[in-house]
N, C-alpha and C. Protein backbone atom coordinates (compact mmCIF):
# COMPACT_ATOMS: atom_id res chain seq x y z
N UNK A 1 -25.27 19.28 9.46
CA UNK A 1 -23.89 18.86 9.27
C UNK A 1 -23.54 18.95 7.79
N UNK A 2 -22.32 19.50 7.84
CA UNK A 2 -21.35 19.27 5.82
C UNK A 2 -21.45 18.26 5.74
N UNK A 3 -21.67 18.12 4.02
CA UNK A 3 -21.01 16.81 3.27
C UNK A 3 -19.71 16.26 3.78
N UNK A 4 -19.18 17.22 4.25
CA UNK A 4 -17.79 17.37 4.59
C UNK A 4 -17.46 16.17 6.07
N UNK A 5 -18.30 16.96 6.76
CA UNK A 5 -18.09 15.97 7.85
C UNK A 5 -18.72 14.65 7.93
N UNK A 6 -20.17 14.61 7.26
CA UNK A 6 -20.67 13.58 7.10
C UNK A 6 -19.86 11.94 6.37
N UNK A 7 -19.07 13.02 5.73
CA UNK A 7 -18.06 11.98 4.80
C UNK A 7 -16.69 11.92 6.00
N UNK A 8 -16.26 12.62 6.77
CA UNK A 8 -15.56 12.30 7.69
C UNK A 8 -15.73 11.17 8.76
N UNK A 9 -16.94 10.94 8.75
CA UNK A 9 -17.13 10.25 10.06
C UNK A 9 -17.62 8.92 9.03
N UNK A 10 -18.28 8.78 8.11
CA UNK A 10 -18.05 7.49 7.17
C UNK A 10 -17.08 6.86 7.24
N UNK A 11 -15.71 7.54 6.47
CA UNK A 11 -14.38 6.86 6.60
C UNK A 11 -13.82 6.59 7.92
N UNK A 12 -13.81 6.89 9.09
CA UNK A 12 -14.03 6.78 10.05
C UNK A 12 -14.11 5.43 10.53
N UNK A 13 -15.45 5.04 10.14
CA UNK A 13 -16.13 3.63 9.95
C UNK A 13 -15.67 2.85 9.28
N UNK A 14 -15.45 3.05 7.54
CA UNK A 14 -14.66 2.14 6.86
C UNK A 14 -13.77 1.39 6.79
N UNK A 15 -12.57 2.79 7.18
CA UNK A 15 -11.29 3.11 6.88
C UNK A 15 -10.57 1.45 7.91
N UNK A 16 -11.24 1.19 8.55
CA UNK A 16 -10.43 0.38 9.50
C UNK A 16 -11.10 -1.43 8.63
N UNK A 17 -12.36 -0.99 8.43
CA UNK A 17 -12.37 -2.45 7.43
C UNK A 17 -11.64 -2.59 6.29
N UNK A 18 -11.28 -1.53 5.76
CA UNK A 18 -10.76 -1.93 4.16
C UNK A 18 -9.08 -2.05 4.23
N UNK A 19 -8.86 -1.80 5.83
CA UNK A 19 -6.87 -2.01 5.94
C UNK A 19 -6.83 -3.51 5.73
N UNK A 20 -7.13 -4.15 5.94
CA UNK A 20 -7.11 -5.65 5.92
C UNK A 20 -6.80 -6.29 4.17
N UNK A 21 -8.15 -5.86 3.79
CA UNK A 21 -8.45 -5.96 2.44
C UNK A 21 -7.23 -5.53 1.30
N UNK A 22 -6.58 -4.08 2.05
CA UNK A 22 -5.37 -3.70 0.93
C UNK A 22 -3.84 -4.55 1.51
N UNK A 23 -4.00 -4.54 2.83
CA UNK A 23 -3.06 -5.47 3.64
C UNK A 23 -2.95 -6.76 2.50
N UNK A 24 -4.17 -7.59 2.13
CA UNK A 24 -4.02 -8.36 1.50
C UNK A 24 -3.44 -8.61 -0.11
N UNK A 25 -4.09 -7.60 -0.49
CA UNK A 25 -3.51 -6.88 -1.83
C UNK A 25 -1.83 -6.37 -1.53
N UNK A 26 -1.77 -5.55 -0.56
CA UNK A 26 -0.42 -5.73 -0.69
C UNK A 26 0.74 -6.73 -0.89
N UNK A 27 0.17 -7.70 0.20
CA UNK A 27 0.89 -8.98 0.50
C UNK A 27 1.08 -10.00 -1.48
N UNK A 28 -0.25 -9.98 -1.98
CA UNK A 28 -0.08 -10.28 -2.89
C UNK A 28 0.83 -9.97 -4.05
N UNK A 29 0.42 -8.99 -4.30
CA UNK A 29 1.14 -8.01 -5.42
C UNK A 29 2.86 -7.82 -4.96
N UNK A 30 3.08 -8.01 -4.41
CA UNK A 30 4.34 -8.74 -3.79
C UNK A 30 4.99 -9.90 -3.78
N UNK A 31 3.68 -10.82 -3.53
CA UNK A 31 4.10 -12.36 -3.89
C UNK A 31 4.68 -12.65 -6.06
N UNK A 32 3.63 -11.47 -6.28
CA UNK A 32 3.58 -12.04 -7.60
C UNK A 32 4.73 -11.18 -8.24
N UNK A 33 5.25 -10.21 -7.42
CA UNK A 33 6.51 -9.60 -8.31
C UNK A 33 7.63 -10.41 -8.29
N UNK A 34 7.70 -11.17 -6.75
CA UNK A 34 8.96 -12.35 -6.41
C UNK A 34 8.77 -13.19 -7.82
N UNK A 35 7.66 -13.46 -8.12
CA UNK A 35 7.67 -14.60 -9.31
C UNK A 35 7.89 -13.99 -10.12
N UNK A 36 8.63 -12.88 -10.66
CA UNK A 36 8.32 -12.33 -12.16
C UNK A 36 10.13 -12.33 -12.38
N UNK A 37 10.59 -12.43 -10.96
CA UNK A 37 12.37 -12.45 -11.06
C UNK A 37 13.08 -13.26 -11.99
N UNK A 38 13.56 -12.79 -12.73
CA UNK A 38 14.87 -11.79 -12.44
C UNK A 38 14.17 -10.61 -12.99
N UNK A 39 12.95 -10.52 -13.79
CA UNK A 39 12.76 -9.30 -14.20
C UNK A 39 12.52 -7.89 -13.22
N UNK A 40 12.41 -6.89 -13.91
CA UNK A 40 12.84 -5.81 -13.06
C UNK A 40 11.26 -4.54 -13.41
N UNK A 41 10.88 -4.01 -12.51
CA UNK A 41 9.79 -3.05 -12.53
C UNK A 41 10.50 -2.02 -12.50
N UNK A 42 9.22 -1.06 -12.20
CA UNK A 42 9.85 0.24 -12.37
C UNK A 42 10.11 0.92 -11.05
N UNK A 43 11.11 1.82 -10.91
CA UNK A 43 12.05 2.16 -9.53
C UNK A 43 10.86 2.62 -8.83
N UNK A 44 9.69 3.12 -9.16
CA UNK A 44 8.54 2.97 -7.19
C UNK A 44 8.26 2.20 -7.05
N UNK A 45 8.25 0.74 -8.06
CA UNK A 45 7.27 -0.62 -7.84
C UNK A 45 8.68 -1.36 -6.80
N UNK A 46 9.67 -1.28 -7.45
CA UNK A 46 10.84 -1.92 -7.25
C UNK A 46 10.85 -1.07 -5.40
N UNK A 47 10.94 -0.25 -5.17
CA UNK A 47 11.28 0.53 -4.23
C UNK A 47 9.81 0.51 -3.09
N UNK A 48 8.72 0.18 -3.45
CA UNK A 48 7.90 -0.18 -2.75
C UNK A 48 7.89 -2.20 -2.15
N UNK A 49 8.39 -2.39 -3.30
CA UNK A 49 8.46 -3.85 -3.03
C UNK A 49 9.20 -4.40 -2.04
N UNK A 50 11.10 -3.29 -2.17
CA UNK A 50 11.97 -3.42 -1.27
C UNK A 50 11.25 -3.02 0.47
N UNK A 51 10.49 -2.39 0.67
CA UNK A 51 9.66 -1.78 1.33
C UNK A 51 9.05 -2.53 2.18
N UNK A 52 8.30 -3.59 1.52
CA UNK A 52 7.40 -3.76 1.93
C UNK A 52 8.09 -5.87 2.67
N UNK A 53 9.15 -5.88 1.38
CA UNK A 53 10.15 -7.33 1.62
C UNK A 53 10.56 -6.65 2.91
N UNK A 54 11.42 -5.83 3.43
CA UNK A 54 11.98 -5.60 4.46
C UNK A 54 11.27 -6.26 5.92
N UNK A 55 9.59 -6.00 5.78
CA UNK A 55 8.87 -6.00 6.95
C UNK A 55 8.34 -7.47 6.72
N UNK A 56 8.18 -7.60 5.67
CA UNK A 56 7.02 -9.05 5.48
C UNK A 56 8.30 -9.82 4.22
N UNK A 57 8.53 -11.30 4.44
CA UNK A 57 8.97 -12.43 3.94
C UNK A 57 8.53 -12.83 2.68
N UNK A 58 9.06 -12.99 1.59
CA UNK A 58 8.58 -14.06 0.91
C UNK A 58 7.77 -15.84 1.11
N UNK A 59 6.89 -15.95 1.13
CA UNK A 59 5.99 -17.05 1.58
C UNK A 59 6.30 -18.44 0.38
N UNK A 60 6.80 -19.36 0.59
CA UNK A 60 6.60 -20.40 -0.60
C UNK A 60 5.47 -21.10 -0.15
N UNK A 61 5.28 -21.35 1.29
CA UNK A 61 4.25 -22.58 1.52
C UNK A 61 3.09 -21.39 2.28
N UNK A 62 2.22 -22.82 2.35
CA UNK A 62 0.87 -21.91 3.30
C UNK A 62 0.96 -22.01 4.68
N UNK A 63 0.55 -20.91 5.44
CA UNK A 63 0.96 -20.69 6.39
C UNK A 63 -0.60 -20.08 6.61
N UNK A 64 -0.31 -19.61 8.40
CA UNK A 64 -1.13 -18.59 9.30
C UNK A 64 -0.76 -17.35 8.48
N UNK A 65 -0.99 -16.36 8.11
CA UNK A 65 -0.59 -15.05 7.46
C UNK A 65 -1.22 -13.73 8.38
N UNK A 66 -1.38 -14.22 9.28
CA UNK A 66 -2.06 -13.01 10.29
C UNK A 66 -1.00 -12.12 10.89
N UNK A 67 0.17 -12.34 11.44
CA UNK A 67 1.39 -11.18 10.90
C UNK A 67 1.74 -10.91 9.93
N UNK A 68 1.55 -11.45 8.87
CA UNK A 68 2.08 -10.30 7.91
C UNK A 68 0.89 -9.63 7.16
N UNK A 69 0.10 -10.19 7.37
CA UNK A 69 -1.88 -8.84 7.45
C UNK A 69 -1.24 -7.75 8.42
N UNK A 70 -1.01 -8.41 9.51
CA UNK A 70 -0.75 -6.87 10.53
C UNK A 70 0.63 -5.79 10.33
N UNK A 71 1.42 -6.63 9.72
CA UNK A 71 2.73 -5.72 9.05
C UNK A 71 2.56 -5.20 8.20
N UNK A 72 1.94 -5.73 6.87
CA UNK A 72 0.83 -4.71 5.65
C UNK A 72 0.27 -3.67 6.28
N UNK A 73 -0.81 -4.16 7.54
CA UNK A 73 -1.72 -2.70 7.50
C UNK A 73 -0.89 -1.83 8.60
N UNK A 74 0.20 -2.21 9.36
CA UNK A 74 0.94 -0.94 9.79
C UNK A 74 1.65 -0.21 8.63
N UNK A 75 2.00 -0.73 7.90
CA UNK A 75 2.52 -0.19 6.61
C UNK A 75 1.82 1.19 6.13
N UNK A 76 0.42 0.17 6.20
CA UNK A 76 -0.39 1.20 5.47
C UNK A 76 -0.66 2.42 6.38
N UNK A 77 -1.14 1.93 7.79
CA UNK A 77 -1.31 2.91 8.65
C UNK A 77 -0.29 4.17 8.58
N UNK A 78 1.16 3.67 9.05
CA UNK A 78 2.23 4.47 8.68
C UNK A 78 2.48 5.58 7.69
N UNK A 79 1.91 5.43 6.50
CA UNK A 79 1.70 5.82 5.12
C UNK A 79 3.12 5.75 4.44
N UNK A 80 4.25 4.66 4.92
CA UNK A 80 5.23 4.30 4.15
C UNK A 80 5.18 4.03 2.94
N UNK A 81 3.89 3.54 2.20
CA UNK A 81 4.47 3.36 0.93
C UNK A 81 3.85 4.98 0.29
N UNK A 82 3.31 5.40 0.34
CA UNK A 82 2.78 6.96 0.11
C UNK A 82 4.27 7.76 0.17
N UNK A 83 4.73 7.36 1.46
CA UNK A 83 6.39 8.61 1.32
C UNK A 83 7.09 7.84 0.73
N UNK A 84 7.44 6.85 0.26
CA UNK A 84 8.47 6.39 -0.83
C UNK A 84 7.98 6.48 -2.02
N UNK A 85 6.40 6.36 -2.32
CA UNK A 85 6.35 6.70 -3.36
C UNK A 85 6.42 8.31 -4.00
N UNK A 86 6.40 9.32 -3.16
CA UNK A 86 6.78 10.57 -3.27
C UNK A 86 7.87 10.80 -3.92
N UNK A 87 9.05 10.23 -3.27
CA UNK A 87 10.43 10.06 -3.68
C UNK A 87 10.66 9.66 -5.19
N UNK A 88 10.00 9.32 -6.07
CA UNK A 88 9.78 8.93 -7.19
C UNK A 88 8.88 9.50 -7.94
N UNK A 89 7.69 9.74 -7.98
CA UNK A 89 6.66 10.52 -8.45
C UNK A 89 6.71 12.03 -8.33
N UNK A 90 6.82 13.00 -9.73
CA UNK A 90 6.64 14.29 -9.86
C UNK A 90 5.74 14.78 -9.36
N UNK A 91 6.06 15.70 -8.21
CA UNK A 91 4.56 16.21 -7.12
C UNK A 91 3.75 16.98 -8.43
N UNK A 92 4.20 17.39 -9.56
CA UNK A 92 3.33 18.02 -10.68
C UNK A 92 2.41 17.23 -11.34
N UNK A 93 2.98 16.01 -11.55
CA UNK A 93 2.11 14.77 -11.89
C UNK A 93 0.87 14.77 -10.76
N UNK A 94 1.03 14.51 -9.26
CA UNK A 94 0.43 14.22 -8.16
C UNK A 94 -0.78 15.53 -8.35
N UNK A 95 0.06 16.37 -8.48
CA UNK A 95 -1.12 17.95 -8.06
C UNK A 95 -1.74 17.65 -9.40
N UNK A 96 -1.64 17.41 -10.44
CA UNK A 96 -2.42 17.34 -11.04
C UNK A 96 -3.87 16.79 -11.07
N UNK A 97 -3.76 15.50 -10.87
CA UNK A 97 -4.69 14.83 -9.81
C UNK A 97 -6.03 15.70 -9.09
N UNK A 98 -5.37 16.27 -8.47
CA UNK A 98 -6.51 16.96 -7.31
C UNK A 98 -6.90 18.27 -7.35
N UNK A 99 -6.17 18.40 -8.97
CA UNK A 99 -6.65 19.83 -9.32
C UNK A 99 -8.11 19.79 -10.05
N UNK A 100 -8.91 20.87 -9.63
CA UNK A 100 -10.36 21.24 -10.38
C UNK A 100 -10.21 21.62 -11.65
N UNK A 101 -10.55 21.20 -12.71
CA UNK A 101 -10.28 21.43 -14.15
C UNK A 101 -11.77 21.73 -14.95
């Protein structure tokens, strides 16, 4: 078998533990932009944030948070914040990235 596939069927495995984990990170990094108001980020942070407020609430108190873990990782599943962040980010910037240099 390729590296190729061998590494296919890894993520495979992973890929479904670590939605949770960014689910959570999402949820956060969200909480903490609400607190930074009135100030203003930059139009993908701002535009991911709107994004991500649409599906999941601002939280003041503690709660069960197990829907909005599962609204994060459809998010993620979806790859909604990936296509909004497109909309903002120079695909020349992006290809750069994954170019062999």
């Amino acid at each position: 078998a390729s590296i190729f596939s061998t590494f296919s069927r890894t993520c495979k495995v992973f890929l479904p533990l670590i939605e949770p984990i960014l689910a959570i990170e999402l949820l956060l990094a969200a909480q903490a932009l609400d607190y930074q108001r009135p100030l203003k980020s930059s139009p993908v942070l701002e535009a991911v944030h709107a994004l991500i407020r649409n599906k999941i609430d601002h939280s003041e108190e503690d709660k069960v948070y197990t829907d909005d873990i599962e609204a994060a990782i459809q998010l993620i599943k979806e790859q909604s914040l990936i296509k909004i962040s497109h909309e903002y980010i120079d695909r020349s910037e992006t290809d750069d990235l994954y170019r062999i240099h």
